[in-house]
N, C-alpha and C. Protein backbone atom coordinates (compact mmCIF):
# COMPACT_ATOMS: atom_id res chain seq x y z
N UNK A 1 131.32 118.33 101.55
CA UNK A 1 131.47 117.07 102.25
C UNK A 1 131.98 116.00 101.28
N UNK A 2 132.64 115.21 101.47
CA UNK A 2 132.86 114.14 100.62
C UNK A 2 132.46 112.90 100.92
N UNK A 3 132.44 111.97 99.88
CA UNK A 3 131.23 110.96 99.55
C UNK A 3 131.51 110.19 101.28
N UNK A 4 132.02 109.81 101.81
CA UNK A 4 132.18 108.83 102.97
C UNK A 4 130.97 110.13 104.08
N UNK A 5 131.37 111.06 104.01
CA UNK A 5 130.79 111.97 104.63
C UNK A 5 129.34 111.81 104.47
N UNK A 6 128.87 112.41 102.86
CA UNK A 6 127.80 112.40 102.40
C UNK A 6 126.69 110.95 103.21
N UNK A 7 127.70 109.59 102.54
CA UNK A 7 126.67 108.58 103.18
C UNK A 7 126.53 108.79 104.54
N UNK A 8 127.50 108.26 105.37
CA UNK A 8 127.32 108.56 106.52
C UNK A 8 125.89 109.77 107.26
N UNK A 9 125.64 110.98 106.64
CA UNK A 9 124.72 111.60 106.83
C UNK A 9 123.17 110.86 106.27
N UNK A 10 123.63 110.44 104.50
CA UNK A 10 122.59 109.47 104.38
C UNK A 10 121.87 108.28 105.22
N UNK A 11 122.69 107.79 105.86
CA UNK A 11 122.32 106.40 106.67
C UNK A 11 121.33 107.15 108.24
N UNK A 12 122.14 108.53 108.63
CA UNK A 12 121.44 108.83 109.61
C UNK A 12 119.85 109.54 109.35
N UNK A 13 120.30 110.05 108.48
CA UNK A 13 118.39 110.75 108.31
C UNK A 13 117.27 109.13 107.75
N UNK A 14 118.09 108.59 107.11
CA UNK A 14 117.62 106.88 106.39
C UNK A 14 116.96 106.44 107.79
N UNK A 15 117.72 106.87 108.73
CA UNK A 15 117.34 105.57 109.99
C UNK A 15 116.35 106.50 110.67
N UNK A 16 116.55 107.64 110.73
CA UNK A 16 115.30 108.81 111.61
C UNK A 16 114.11 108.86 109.95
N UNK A 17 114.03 108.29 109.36
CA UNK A 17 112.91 108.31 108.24
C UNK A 17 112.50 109.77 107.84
N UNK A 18 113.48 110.59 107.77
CA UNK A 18 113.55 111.73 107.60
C UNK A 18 113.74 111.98 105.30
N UNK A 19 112.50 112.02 105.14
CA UNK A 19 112.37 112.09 103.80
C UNK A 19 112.75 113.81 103.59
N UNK A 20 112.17 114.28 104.11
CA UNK A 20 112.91 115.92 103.62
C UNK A 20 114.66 116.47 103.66
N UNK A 21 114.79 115.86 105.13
CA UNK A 21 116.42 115.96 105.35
C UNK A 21 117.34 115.06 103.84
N UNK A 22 116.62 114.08 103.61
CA UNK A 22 117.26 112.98 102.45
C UNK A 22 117.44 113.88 101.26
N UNK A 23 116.08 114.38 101.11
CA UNK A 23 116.19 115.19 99.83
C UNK A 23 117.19 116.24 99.49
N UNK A 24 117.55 116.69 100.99
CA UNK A 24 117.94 117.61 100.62
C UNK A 24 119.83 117.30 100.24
N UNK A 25 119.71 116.15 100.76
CA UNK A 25 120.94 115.96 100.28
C UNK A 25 121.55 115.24 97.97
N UNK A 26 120.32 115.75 97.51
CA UNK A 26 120.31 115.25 96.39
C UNK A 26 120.75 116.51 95.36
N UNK A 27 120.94 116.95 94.03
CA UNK A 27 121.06 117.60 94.12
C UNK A 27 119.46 117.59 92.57
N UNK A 28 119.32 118.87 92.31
CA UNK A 28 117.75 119.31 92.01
C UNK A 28 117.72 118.26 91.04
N UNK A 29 118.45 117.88 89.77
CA UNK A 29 117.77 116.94 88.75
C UNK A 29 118.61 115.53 89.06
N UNK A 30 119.05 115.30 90.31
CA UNK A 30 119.34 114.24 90.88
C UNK A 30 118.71 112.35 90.19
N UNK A 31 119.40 111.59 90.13
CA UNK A 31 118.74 110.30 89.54
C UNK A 31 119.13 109.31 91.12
N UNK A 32 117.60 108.78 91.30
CA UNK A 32 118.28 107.49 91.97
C UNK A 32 117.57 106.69 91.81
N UNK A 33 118.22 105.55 91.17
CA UNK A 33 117.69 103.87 90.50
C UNK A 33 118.25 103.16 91.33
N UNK A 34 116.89 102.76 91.98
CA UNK A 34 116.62 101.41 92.85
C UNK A 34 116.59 100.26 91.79
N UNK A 35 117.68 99.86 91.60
CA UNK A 35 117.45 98.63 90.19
C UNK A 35 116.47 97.69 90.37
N UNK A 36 116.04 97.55 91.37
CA UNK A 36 114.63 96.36 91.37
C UNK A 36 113.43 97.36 91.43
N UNK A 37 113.61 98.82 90.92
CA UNK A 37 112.24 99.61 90.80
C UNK A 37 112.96 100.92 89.88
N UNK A 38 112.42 101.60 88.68
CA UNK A 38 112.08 102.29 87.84
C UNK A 38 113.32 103.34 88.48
N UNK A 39 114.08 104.26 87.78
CA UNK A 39 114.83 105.50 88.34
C UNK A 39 113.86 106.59 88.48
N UNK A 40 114.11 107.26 89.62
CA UNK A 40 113.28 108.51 90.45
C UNK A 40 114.44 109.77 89.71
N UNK A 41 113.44 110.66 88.79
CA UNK A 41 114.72 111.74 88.89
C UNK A 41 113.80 112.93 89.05
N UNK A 42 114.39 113.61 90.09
CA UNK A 42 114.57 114.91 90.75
C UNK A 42 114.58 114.62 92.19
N UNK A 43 114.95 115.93 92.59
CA UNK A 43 114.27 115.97 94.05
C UNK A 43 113.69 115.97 94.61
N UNK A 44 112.54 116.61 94.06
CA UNK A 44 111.19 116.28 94.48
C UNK A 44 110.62 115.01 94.89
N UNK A 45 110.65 114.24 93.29
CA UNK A 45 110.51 112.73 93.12
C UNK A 45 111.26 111.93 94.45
N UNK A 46 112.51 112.18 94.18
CA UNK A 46 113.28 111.12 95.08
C UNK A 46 112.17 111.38 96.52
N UNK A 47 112.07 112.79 96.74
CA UNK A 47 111.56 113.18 98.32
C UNK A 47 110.36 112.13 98.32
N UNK A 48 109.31 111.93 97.58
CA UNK A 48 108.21 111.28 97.27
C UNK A 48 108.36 110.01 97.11
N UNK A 49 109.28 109.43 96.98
CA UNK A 49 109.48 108.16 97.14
C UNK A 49 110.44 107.88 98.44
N UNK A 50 111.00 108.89 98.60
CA UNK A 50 111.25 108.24 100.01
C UNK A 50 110.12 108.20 101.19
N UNK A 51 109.13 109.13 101.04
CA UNK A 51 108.20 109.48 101.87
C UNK A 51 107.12 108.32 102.00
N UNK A 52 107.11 108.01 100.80
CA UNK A 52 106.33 106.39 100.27
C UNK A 52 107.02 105.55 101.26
N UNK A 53 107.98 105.45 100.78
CA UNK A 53 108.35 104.25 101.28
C UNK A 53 108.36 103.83 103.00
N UNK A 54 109.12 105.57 103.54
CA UNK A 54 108.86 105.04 104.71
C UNK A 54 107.81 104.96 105.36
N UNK A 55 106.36 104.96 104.93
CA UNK A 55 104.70 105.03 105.20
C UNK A 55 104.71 103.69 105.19
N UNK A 56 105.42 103.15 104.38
CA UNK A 56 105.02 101.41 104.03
C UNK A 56 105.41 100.43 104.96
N UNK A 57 107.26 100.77 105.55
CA UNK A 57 107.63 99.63 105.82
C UNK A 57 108.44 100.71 107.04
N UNK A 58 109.20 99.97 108.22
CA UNK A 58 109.95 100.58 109.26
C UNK A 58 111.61 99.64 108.27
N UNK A 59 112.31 100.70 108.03
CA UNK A 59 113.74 100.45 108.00
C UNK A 59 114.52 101.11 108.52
N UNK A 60 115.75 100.40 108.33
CA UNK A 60 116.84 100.24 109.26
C UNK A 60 118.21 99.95 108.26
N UNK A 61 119.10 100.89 108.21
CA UNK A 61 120.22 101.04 107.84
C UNK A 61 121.36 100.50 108.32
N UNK A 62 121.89 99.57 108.70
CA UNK A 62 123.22 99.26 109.52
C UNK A 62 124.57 99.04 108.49
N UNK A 63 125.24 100.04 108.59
CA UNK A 63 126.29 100.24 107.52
C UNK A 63 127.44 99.04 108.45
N UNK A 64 127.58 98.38 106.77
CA UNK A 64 128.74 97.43 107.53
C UNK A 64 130.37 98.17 106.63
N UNK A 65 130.20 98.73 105.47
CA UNK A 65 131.41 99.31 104.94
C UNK A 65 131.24 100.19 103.71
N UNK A 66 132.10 101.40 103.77
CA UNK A 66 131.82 102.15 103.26
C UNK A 66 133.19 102.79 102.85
N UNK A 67 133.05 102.85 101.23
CA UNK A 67 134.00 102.95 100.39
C UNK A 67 134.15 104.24 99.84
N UNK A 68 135.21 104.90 99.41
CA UNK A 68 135.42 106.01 98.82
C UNK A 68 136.39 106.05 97.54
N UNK A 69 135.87 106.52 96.59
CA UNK A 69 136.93 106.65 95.34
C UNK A 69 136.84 108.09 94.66
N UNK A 70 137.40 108.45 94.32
CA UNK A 70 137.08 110.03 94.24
C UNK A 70 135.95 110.85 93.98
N UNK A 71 134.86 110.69 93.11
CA UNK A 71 133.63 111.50 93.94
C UNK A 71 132.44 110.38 94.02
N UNK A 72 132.98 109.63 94.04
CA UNK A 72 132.12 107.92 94.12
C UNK A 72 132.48 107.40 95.48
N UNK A 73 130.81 107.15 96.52
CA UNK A 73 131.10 106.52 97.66
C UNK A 73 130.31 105.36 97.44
N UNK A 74 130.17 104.08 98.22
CA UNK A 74 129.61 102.87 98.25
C UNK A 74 129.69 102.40 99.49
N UNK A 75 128.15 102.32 99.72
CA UNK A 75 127.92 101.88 100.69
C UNK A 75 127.60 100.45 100.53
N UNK A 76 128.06 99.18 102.10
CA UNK A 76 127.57 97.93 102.01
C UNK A 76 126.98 97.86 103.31
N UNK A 77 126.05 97.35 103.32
CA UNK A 77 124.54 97.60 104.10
C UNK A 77 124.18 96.34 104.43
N UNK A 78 123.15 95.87 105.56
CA UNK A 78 122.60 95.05 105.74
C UNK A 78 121.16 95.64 106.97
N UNK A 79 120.04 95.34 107.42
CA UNK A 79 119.18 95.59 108.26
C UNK A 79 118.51 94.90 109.06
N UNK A 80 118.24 94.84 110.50
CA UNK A 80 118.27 93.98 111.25
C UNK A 80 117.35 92.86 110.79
N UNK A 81 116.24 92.51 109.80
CA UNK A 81 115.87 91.21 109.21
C UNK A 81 117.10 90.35 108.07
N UNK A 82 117.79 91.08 108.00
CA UNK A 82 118.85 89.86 107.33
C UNK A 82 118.81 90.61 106.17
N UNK A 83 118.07 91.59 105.30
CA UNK A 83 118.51 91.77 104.39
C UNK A 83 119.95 92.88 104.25
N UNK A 84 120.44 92.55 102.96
CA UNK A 84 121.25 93.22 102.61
C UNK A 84 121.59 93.85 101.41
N UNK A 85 122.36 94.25 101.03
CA UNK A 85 122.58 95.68 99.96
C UNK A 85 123.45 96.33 99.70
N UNK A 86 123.90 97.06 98.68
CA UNK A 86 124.83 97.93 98.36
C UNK A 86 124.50 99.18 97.29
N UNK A 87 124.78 100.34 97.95
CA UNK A 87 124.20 101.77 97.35
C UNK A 87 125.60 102.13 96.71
N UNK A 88 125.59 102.91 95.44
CA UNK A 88 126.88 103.39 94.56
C UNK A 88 126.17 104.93 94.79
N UNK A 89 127.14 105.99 95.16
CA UNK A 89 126.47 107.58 95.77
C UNK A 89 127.73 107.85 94.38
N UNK A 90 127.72 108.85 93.25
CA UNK A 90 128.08 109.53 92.30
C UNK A 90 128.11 111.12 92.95
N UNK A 91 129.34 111.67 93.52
CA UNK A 91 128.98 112.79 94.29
C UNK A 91 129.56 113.85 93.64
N UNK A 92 128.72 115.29 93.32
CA UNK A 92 129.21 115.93 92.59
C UNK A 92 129.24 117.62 93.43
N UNK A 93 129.92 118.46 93.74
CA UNK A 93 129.73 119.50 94.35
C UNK A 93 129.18 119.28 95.86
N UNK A 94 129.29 118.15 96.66
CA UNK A 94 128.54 117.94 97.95
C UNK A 94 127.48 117.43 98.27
N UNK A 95 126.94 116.92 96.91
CA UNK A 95 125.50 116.88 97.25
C UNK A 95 125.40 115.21 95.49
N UNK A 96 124.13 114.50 96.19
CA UNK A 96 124.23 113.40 95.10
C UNK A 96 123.82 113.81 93.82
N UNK A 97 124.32 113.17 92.77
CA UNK A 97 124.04 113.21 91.65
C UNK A 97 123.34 112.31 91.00
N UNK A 98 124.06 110.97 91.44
CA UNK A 98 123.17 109.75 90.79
C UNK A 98 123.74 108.78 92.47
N UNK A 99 122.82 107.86 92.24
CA UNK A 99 122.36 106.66 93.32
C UNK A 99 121.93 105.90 92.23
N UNK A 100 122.52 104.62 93.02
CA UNK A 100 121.60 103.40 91.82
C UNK A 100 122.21 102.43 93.21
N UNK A 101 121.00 101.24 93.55
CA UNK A 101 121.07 100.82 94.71
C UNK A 101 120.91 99.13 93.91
N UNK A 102 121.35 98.35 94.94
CA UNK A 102 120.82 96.54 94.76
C UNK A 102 120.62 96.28 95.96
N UNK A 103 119.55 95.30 95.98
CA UNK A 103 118.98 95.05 97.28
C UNK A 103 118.05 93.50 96.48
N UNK A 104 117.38 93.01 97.54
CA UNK A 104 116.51 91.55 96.85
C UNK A 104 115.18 92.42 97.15
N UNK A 105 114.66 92.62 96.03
CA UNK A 105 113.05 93.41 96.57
C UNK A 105 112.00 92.04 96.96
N UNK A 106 112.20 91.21 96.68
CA UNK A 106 111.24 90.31 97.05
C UNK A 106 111.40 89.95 98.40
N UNK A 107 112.57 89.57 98.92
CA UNK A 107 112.87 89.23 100.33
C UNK A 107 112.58 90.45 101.37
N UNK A 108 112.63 91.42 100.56
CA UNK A 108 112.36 93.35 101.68
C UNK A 108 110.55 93.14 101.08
N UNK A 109 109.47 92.67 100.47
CA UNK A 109 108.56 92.62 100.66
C UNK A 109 108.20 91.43 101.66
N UNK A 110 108.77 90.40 101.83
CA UNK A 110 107.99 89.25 102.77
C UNK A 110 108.33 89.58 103.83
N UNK A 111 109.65 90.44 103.72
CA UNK A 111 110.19 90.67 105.47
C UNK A 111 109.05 91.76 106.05
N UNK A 112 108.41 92.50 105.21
CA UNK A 112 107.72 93.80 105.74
C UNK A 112 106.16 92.87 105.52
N UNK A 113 105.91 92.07 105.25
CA UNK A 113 104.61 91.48 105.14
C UNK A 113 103.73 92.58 104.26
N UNK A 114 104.32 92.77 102.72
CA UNK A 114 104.05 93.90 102.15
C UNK A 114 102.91 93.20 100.52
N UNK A 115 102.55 93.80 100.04
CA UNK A 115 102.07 92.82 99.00
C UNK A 115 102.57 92.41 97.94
N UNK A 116 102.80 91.45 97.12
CA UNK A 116 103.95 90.98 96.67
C UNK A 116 103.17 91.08 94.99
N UNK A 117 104.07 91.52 93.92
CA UNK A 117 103.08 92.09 92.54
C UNK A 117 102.74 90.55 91.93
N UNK A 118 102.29 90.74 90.94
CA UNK A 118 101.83 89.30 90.55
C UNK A 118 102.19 89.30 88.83
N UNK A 119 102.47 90.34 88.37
CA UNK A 119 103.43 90.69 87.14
C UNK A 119 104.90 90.47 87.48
């Protein structure tokens, strides 16, 4: 599949909160750095933090554009509370290699009425 492909599948399992289907699109020593939180590497991991996450909060993916450069896709994102975002997918053999995402983590905690760190 290629990267426009790849996201596109990403955004749909993202929106069905499907943490196993996600994983499986990673590939085994996979990296993905949420830059406003620590890099997750493997698959496993990533699976476990996606699984976290969607326990925590209900999201919502609404792809507004999505870019392709040869095994590099980019997604630009926004979700129905106003936030917004942009994911860089590093695609290697079909499957991700590296993810590294920007998003405002503080504005995705007040929107989810989540607890906010104090460090």
């Amino acid at each position: 599949m290629s990267p426009t492909q790849i996201i596109q599948k990403f955004v749909e399992l993202f929106n069905k909160a499907d943490a196993a289907g996600l994983a499986e699109l990673y590939h085994d020593d996979a990296v993905n750095h949420q830059v406003a939180n620590e890099p997750i590497i493997g698959k496993q991991a990533i699976f476990k933090m996606f699984e976290t996450e969607f326990a925590a909060a209900e999201m919502v993916c609404i792809v507004e554009h999505i870019f392709e450069d040869g095994n590099w896709g980019i997604l630009e994102w926004k979700d129905p509370l106003g936030l917004r975002g942009c994911g860089f997918f590093h695609i290697i053999d079909g499957k991700i290699k590296f993810q590294r995402g920007y998003w405002d983590k503080l504005s995705f905690l007040r929107q989810h009425k989540l607890p906010i760190p104090t460090e």
